[in-house]
C-alpha atoms as a PDB file:
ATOM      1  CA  UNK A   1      57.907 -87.438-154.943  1.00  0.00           C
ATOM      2  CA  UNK A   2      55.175 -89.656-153.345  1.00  0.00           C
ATOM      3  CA  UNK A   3      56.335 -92.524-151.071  1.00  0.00           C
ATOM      4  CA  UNK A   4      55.326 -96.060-151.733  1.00  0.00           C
ATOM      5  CA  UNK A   5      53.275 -95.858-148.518  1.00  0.00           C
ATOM      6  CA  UNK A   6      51.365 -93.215-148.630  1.00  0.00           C
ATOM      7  CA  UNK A   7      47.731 -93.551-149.105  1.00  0.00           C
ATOM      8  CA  UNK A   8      47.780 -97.052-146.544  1.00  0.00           C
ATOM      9  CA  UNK A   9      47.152 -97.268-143.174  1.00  0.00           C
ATOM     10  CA  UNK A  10      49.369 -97.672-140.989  1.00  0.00           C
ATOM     11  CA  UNK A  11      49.345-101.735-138.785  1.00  0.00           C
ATOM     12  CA  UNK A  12      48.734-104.854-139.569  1.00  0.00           C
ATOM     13  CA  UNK A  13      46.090-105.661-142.846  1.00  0.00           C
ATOM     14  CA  UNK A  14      43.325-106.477-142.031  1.00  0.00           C
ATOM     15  CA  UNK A  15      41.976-110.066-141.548  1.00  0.00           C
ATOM     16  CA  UNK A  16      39.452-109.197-144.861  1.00  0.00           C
ATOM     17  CA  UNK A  17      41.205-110.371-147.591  1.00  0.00           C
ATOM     18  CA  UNK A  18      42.653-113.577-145.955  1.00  0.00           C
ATOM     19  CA  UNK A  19      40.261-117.174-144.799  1.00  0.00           C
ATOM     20  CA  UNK A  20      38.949-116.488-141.538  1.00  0.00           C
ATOM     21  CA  UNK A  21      39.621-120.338-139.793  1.00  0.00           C
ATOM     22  CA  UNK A  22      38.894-121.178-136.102  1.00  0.00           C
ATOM     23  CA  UNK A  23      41.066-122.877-133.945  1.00  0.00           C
ATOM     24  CA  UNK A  24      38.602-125.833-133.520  1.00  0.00           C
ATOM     25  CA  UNK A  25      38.584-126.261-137.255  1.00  0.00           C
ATOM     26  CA  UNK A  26      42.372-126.331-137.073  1.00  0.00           C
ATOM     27  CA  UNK A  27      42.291-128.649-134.722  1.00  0.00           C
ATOM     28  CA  UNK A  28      40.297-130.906-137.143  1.00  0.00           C
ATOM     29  CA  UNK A  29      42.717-130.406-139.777  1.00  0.00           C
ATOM     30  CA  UNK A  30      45.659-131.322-137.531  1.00  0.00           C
ATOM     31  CA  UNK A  31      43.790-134.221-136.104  1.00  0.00           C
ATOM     32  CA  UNK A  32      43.316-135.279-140.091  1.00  0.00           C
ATOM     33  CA  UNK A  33      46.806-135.033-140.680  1.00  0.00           C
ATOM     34  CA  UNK A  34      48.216-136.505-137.766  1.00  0.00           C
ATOM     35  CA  UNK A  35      45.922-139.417-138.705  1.00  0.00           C
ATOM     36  CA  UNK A  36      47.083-139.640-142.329  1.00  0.00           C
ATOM     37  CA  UNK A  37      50.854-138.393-142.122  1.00  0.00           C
ATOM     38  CA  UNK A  38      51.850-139.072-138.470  1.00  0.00           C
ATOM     39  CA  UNK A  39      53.150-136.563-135.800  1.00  0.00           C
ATOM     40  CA  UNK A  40      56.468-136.881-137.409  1.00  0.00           C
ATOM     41  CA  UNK A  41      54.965-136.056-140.797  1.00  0.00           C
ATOM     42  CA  UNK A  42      53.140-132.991-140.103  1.00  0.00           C
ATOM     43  CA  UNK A  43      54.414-129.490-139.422  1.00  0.00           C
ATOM     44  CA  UNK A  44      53.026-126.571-138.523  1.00  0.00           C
ATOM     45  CA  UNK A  45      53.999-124.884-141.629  1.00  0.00           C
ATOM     46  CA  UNK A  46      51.638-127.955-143.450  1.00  0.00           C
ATOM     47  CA  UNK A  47      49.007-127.367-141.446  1.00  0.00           C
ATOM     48  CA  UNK A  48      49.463-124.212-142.735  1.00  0.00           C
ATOM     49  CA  UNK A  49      48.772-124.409-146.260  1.00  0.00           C
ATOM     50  CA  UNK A  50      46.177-127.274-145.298  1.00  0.00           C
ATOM     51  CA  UNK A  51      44.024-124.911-143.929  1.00  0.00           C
ATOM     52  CA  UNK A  52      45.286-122.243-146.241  1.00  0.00           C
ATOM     53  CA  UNK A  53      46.209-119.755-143.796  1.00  0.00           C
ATOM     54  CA  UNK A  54      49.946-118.207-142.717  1.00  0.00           C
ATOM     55  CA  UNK A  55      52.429-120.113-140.373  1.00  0.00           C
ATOM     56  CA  UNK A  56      51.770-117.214-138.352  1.00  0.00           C
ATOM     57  CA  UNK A  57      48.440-117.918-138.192  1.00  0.00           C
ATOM     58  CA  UNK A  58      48.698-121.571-136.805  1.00  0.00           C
ATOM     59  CA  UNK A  59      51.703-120.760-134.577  1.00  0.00           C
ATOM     60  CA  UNK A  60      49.181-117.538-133.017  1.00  0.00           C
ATOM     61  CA  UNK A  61      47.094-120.825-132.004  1.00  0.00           C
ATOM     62  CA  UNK A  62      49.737-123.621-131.666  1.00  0.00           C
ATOM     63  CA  UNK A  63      53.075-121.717-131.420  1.00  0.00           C
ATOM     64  CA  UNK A  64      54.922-125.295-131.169  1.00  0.00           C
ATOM     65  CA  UNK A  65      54.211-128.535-132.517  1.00  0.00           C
ATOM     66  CA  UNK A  66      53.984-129.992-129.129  1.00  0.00           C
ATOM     67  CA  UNK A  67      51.302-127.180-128.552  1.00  0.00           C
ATOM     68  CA  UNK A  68      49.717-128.654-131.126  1.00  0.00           C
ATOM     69  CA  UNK A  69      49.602-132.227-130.089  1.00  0.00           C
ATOM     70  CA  UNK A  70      48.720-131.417-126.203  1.00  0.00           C
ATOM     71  CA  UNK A  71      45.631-128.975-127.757  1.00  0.00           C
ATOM     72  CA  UNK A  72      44.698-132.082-129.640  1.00  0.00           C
ATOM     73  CA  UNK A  73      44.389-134.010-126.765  1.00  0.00           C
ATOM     74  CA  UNK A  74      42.692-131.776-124.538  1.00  0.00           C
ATOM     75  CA  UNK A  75      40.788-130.210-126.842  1.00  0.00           C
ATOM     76  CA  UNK A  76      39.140-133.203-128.908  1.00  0.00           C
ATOM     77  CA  UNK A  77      40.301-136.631-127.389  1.00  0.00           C
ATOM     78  CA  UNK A  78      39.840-135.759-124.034  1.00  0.00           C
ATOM     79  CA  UNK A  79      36.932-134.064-124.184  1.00  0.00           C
ATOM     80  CA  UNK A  80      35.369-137.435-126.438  1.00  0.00           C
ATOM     81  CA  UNK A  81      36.454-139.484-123.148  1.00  0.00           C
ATOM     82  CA  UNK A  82      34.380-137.532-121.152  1.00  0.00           C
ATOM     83  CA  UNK A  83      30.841-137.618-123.152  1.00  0.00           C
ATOM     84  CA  UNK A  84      31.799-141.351-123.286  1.00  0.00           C
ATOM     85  CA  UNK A  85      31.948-141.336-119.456  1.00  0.00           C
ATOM     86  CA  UNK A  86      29.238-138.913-118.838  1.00  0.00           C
ATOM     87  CA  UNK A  87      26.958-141.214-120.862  1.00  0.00           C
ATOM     88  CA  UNK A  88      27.503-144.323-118.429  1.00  0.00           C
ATOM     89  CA  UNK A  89      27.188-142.070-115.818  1.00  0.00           C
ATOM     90  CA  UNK A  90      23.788-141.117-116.617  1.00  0.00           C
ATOM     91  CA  UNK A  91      22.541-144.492-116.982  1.00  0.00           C
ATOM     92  CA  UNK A  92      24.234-147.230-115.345  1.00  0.00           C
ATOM     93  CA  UNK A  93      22.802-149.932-117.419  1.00  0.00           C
ATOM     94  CA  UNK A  94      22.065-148.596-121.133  1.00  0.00           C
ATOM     95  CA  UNK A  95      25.189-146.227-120.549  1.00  0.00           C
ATOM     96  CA  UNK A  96      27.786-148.951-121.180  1.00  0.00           C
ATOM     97  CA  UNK A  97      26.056-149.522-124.918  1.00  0.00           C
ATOM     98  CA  UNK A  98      25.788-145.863-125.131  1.00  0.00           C
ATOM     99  CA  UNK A  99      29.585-145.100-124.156  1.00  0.00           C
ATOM    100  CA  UNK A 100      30.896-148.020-126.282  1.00  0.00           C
ATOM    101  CA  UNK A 101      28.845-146.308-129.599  1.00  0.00           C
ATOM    102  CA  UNK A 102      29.852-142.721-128.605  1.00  0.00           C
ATOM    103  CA  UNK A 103      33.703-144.459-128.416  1.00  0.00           C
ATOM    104  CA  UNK A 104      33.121-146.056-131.808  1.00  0.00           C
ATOM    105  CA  UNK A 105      31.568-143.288-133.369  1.00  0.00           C
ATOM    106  CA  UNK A 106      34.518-140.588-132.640  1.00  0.00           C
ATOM    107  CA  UNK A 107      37.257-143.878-133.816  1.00  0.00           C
ATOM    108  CA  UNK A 108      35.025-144.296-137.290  1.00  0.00           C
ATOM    109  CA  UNK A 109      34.653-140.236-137.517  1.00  0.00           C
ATOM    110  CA  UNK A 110      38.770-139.512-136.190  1.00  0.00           C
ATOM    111  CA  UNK A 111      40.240-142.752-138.426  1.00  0.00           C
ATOM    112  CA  UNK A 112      43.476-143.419-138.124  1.00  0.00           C
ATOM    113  CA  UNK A 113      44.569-141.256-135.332  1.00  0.00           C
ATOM    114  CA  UNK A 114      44.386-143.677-132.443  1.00  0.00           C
ATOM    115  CA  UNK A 115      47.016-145.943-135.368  1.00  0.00           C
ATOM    116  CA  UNK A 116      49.014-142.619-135.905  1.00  0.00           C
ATOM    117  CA  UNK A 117      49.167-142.625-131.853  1.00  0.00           C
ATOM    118  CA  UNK A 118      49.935-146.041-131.201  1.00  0.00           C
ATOM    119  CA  UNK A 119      52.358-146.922-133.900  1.00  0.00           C
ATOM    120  CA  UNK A 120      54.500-143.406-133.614  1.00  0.00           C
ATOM    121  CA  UNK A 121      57.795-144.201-133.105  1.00  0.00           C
ATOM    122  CA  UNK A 122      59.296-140.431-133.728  1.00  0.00           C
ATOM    123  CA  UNK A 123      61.343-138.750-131.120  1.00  0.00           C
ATOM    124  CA  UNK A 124      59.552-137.845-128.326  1.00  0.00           C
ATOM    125  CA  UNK A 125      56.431-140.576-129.025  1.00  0.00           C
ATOM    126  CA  UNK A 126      56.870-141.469-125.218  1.00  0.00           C
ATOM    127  CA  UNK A 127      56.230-138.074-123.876  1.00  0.00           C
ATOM    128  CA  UNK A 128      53.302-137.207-126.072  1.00  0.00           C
ATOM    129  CA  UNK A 129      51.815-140.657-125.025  1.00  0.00           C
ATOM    130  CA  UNK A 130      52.427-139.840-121.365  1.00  0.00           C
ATOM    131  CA  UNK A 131      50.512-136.783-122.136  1.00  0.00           C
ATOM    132  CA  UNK A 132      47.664-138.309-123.632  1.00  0.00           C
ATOM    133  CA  UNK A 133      47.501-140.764-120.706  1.00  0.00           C
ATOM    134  CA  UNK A 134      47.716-138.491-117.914  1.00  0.00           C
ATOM    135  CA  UNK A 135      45.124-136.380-119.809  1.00  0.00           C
ATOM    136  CA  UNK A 136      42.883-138.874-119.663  1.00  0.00           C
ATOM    137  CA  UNK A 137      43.241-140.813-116.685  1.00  0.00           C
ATOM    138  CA  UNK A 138      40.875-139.430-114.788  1.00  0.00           C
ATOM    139  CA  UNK A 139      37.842-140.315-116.674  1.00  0.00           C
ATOM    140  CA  UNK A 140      39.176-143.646-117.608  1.00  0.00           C
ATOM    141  CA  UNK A 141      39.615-144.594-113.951  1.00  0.00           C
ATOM    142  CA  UNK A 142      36.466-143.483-113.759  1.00  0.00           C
ATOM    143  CA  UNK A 143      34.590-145.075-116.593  1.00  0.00           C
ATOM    144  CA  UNK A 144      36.193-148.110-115.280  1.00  0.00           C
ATOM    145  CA  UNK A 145      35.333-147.720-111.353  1.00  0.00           C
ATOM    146  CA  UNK A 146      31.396-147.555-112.955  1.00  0.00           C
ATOM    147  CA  UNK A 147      32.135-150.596-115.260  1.00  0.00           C
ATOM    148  CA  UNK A 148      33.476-153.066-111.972  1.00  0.00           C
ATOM    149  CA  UNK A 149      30.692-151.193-109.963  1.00  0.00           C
ATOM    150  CA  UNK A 150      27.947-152.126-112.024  1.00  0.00           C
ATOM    151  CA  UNK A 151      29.305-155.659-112.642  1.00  0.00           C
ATOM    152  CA  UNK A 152      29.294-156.239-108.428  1.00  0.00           C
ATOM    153  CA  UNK A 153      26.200-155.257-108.545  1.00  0.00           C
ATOM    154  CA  UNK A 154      24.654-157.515-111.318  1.00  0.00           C
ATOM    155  CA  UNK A 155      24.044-154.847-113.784  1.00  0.00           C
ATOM    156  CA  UNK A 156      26.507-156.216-115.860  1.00  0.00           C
ATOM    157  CA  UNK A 157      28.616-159.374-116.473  1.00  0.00           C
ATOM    158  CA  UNK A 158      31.954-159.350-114.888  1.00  0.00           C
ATOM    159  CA  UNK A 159      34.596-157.172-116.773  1.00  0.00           C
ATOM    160  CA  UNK A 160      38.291-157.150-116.760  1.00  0.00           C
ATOM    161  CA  UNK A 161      39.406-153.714-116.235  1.00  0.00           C
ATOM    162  CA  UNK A 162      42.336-154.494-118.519  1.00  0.00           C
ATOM    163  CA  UNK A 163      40.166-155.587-120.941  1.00  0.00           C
ATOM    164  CA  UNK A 164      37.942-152.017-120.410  1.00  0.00           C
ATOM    165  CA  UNK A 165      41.583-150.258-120.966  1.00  0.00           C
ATOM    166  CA  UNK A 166      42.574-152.121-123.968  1.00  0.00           C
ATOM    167  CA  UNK A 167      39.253-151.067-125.923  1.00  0.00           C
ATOM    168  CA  UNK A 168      39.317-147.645-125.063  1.00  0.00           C
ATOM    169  CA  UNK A 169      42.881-147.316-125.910  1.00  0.00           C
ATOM    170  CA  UNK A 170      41.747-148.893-129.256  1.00  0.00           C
ATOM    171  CA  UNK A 171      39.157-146.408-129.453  1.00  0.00           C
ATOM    172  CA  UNK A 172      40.466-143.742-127.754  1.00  0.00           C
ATOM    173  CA  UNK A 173      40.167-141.631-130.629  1.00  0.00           C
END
């Protein structure tokens, strides 16, 4: 009698029949989500069948949701921070306009995740916010050091830094 088995090789199936997804594009996807649903409304197991892969799949990439949110963060707001800063780095005086477009191009293209952010209540809201400020508080600080810089200098009117923090927060993502 023949076992079930035989004829198949032996491991795990291959990847062939299956979506092949990256984990920037699942990023996106959670990013999406997260916009739409909330922190507190999506799950790993969503994301999932979002992206129309496994759960084991997502967790290979995210094994918790709090992966998740911190790979968000450092892998797509954080890095948006940066060009932002980069950009007013390169040139003092058209780099302000430059930053500020760059800032509201990633809040028109990423809508509704700086809302999903700012209005989460959920357990643990705190910490992930905490995250997302300590991720980014180097380039603020320093996006904000060129801002008061260029204002003592003339380049540019007087700023409140507060002011500075309160639109990028807006815009953050």
């Amino acid at each position: 009698m023949k076992s079930i088995d035989e004829g198949r090789r032996r491991g795990r199936p291959s990847n062939e029949s299956g979506p092949v997804i990256t984990r920037a594009e699942l990023l996106k996807i959670a990013q999406r989500m997260i916009a739409a649903k909330g922190f507190d409304g999506t799950s790993i197991r969503a994301l999932a069948r979002e992206a129309g892969v496994t759960h084991g799949t997502v967790q290979h990439h995210f094994p918790t949701k709090q992966a998740l949110w911190q790979a968000v963060v450092d892998e797509v707001i954080a890095p948006g921070v940066d060009v932002a800063i980069s950009q007013l780095a390169a040139e003092p005086r058209g780099g302000v306009e430059a930053a500020i477009a760059t800032r509201l191009r990633q809040a028109l293209t990423n809508q509704g995740l700086s809302g999903a952010v700012l209005l989460d209540s959920s357990h643990g809201a705190l910490e992930r916010m905490s995250y997302l400020a300590d991720a980014t508080q180097a380039s603020r600080s320093a996006g904000n050091t060129q801002i008061q810089s260029l204002a003592a200098t003339g380049a540019l009117r007087p700023v409140n830094p507060t002011a500075i923090s309160a639109l990028d927060i807006a815009l953050f993502c």
